[in-house]
Protein backbone atom coordinates (compact mmCIF):
# COMPACT_ATOMS: atom_id res chain seq x y z
CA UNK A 1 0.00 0.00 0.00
CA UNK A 2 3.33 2.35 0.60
CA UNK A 3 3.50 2.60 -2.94
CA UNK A 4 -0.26 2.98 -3.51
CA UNK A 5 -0.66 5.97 -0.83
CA UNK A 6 2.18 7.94 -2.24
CA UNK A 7 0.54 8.12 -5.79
CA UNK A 8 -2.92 8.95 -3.58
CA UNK A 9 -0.86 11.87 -2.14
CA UNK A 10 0.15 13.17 -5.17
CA UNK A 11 -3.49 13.36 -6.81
CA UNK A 12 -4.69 14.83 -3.83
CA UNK A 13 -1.58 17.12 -4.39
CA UNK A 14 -3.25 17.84 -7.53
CA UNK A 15 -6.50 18.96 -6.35
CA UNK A 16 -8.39 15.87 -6.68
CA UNK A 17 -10.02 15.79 -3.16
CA UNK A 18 -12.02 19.37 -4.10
CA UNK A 19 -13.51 17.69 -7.39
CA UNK A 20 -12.49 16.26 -10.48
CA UNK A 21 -8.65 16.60 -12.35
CA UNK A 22 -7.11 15.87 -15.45
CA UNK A 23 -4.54 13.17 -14.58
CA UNK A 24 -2.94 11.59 -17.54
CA UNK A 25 -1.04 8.55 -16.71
CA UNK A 26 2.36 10.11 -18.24
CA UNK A 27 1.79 13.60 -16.31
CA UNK A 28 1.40 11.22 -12.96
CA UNK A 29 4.60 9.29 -13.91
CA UNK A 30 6.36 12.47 -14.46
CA UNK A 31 5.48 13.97 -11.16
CA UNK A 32 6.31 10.27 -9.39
CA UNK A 33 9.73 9.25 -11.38
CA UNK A 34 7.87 6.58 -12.23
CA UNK A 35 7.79 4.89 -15.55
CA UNK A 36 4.04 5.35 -17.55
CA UNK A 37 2.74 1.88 -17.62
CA UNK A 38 3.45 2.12 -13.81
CA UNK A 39 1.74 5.24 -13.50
CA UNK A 40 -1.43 3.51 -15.04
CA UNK A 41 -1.41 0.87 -13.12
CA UNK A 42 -0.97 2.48 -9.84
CA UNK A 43 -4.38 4.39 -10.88
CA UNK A 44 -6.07 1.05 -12.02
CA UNK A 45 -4.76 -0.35 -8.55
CA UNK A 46 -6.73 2.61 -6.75
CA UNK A 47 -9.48 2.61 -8.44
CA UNK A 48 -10.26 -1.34 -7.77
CA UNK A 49 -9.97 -0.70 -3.94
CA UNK A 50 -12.45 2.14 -4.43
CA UNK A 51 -9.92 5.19 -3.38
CA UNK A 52 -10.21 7.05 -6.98
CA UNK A 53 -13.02 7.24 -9.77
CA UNK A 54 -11.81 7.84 -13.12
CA UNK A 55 -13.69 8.77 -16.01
CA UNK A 56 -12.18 9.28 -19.87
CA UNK A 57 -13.58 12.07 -21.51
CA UNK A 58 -12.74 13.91 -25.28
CA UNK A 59 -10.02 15.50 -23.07
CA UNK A 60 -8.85 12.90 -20.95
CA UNK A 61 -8.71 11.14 -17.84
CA UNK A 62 -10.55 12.96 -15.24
CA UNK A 63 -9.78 11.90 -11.34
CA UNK A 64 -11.44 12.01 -7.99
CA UNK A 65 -10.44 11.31 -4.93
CA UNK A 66 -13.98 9.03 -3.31
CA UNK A 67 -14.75 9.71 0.53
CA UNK A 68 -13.22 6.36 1.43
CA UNK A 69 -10.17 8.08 -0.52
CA UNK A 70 -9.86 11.11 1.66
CA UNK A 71 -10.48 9.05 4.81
CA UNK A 72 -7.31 7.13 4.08
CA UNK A 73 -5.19 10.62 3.43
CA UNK A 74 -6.79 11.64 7.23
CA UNK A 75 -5.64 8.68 8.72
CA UNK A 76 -1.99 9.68 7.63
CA UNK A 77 -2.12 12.93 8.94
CA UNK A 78 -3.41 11.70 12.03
CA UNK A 79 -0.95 9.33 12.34
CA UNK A 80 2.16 12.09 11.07
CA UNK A 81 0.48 14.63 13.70
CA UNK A 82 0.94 11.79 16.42
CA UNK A 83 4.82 11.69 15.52
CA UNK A 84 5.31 15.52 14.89
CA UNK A 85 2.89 17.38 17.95
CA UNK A 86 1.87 16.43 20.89
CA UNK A 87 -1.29 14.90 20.66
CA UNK A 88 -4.20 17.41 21.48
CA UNK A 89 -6.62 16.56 24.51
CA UNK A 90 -9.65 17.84 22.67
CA UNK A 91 -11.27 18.77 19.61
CA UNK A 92 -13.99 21.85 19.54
CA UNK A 93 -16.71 21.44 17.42
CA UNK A 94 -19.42 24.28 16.64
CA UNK A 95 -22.58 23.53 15.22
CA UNK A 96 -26.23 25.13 14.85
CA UNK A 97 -29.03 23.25 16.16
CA UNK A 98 -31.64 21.88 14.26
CA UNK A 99 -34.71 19.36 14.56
CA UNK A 100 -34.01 16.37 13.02
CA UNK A 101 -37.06 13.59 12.05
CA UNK A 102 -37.03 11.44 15.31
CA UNK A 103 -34.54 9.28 14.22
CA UNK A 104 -32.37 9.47 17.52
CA UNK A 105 -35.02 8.93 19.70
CA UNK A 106 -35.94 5.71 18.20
CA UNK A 107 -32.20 4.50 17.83
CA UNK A 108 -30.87 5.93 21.23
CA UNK A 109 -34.23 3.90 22.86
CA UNK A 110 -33.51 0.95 21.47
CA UNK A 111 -32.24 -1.67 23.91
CA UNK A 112 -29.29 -3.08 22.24
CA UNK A 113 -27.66 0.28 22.07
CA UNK A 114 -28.83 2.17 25.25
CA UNK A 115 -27.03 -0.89 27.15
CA UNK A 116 -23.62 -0.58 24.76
CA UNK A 117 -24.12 3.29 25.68
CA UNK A 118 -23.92 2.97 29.38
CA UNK A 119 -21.19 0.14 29.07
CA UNK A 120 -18.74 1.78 26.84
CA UNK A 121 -19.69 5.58 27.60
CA UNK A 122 -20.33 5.42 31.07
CA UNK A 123 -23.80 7.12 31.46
CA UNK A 124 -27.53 6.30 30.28
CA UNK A 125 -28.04 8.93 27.46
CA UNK A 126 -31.58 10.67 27.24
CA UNK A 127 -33.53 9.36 24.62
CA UNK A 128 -32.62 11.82 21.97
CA UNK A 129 -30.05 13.19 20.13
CA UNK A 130 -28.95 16.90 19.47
CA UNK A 131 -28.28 17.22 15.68
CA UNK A 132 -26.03 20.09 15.35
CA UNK A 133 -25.19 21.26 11.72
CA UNK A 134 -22.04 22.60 11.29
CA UNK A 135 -21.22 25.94 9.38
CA UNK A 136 -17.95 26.62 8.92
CA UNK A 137 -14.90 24.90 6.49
CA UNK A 138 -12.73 24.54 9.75
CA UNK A 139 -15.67 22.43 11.90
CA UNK A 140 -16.63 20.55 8.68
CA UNK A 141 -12.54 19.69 8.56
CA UNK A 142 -12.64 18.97 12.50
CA UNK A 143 -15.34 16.20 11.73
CA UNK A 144 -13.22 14.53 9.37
CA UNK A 145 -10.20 14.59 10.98
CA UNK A 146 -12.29 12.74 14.21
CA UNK A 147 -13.14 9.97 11.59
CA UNK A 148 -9.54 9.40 11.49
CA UNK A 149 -9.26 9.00 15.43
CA UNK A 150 -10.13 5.55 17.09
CA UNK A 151 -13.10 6.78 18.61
CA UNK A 152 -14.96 3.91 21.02
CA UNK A 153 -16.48 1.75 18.41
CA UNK A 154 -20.05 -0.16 19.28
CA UNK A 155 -20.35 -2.57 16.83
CA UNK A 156 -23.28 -3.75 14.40
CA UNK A 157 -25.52 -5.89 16.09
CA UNK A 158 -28.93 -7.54 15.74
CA UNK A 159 -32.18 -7.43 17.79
CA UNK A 160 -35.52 -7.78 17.17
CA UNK A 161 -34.85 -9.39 13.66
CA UNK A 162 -32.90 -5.96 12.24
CA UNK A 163 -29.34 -5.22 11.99
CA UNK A 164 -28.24 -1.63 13.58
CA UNK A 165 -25.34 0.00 12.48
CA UNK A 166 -21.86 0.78 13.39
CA UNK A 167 -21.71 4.06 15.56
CA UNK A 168 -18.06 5.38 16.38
CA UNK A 169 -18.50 7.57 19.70
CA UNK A 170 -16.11 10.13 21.50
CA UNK A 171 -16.50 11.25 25.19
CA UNK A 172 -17.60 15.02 25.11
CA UNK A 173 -18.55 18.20 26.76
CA UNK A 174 -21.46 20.35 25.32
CA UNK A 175 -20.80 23.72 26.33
CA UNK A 176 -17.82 22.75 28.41
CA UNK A 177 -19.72 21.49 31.04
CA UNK A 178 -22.50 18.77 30.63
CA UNK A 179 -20.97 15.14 30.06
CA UNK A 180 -21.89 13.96 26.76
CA UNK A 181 -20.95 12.38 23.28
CA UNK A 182 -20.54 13.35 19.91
CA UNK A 183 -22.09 10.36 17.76
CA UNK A 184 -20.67 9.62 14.31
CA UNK A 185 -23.04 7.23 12.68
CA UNK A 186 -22.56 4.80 10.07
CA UNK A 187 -25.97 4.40 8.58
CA UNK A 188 -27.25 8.04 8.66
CA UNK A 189 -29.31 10.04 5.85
CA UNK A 190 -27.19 13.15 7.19
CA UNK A 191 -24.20 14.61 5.33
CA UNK A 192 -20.42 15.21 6.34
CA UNK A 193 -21.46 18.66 8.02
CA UNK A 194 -23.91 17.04 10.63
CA UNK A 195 -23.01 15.38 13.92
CA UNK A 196 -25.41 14.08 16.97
CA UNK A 197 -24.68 14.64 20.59
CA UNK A 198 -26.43 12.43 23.32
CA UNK A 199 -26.07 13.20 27.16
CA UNK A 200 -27.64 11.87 30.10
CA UNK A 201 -29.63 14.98 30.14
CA UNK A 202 -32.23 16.54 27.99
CA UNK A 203 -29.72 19.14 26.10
CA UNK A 204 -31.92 21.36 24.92
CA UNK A 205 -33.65 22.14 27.88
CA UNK A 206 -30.50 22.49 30.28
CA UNK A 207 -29.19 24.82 27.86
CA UNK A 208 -32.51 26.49 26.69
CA UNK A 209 -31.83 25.85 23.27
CA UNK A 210 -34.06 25.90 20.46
CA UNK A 211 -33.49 25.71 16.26
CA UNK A 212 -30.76 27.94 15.35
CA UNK A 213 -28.95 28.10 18.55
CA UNK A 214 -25.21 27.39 18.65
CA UNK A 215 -23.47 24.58 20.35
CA UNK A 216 -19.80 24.48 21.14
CA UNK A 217 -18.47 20.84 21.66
CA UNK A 218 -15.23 19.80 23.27
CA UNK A 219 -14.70 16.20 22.05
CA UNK A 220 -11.96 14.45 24.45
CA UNK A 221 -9.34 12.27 22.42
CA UNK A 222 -8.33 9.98 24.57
C-alpha cells in the first residue's frame, strides 16, 4: 500500500479531493519518477480498492479522490500529527441546532444500544439526540479529521430481527460542562457537516436551546 498511498498523495496534491482533475497517466509518472505503464497501473490499482473514480472524456482522464479516498489521506495525517505534535486533549466542534425527524429517539431507545451506551460511555443517554449542523470549512474539517481518530467503536448488532449500524462515539462536553458524546453514525441520511450529541440529560432544555442556537463541543481524544 506504501507505494499505492504515495501516488494517492500526489493526486490529492493535484487537487483531486475538491472535485475532479485531469490526470494523464504520463503527467502522474512524471510527477512520481515513475515509468508510464506504472503510472497507469498504480491508478487502475486505486481505483479497484475504491480510493479514486476515473472517467475518460474527449479531453482525458478525469480523477477524484472518493470519501473512502480522503479518509485514508486523514488517517496519515493523524498518524504524522501523532509523531510531529503532541497529541491534542480535545477537539472543539461548533454547530447550529436543528430538529431532526425522530430518528435518535428511536435508535438511542432501542435496547441493544442504550445498554452498549452505558457500558462503553459510562452514562444512560436521554432518549434523543442533538443534531447540530455545522457551518464553517474549519468544523466541517474537525469532523473529518475525528473519523480518522479511534473513537470507542459499538459494533453492528442484531435485535428484534434488524441489523443496527456501526456508531463510532467520543466522550464530550457540550458547552464545556454537561458530560456527553458526539455520535458519528454509520448508517445516517445526514451529510459530512452534521453530527449528533447524546447526554444523560435533555440538552436542549438544560441549555434552553431551540433551532438555530449554537453549540460548542469539546470532544476528548483519549
Amino acid at each position: 500500500m506504501n507505494e499505492e498511498w504515495f501516488t494517492l498523495y500526489e493526486i490529492a496534491l493535484m487537487g483531486a479531493c475538491e472535485g475532479g482533475v485531469d490526470v494523464s497517466s504520463t503527467r502522474l509518472a512524471e510527477r512520481l519518477g515513475i515509468s508510464q505503464q506504472t503510472a497507469a497501473r498504480r491508478l487502475q490499482d486505486l481505483e479497484r480498492e475504491g480510493l479514486i473514480v476515473r472517467e475518460i472524456t474527449s479531453k482525458g482522464q478525469i480523477v477524484r479522490i472518493t470519501k473512502e479516498g480522503v479518509k485514508k489521506l486523514w488517517e496519515v495525517y493523524v498518524g504524522l500529527k501523532k509523531v510531529f505534535e503532541e497529541k491534542p486533549q480535545t477537539v472543539k466542534i461548533k454547530g447550529e441546532v436543528f430538529s431532526g425527524m425522530g430518528e435518535g429517539r428511536y435508535y438511542v431507545s432501542v435496547e441493544g444500544y442504550r445498554r452498549r451506551f452505558e457500558e462503553k460511555l459510562g452514562f444512560t443517554p436521554y432518549p434523543g439526540t442533538l443534531n447540530l449542523k455545522l457551518k464553517s470549512y474549519h468544523d466541517v474539517q474537525m469532523r473529518k479529521l475525528l473519523e480518522a481518530y479511534p473513537g470507542i467503536i459499538i459494533e453492528e448488532f442484531e435485535e428484534g430481527g434488524r441489523t443496527f449500524g456501526r456508531v463510532k462515539c467520543f466522550k464530550a462536553l457540550i458547552e464545556g460542562k454537561i458530560e456527553g458524546s458526539l455520535l458519528l453514525i454509520n448508517r445516517t441520511h445526514y451529510g459530512e457537516d452534521v453530527v449528533e450529541v447524546i447526554s444523560p440529560v435533555f440538552l436542549r432544555e438544560a441549555l434552553n436551546l431551540k433551532d438555530g442556537g449554537s453549540v460548542t463541543v469539546y470532544v476528548i481524544l483519549e
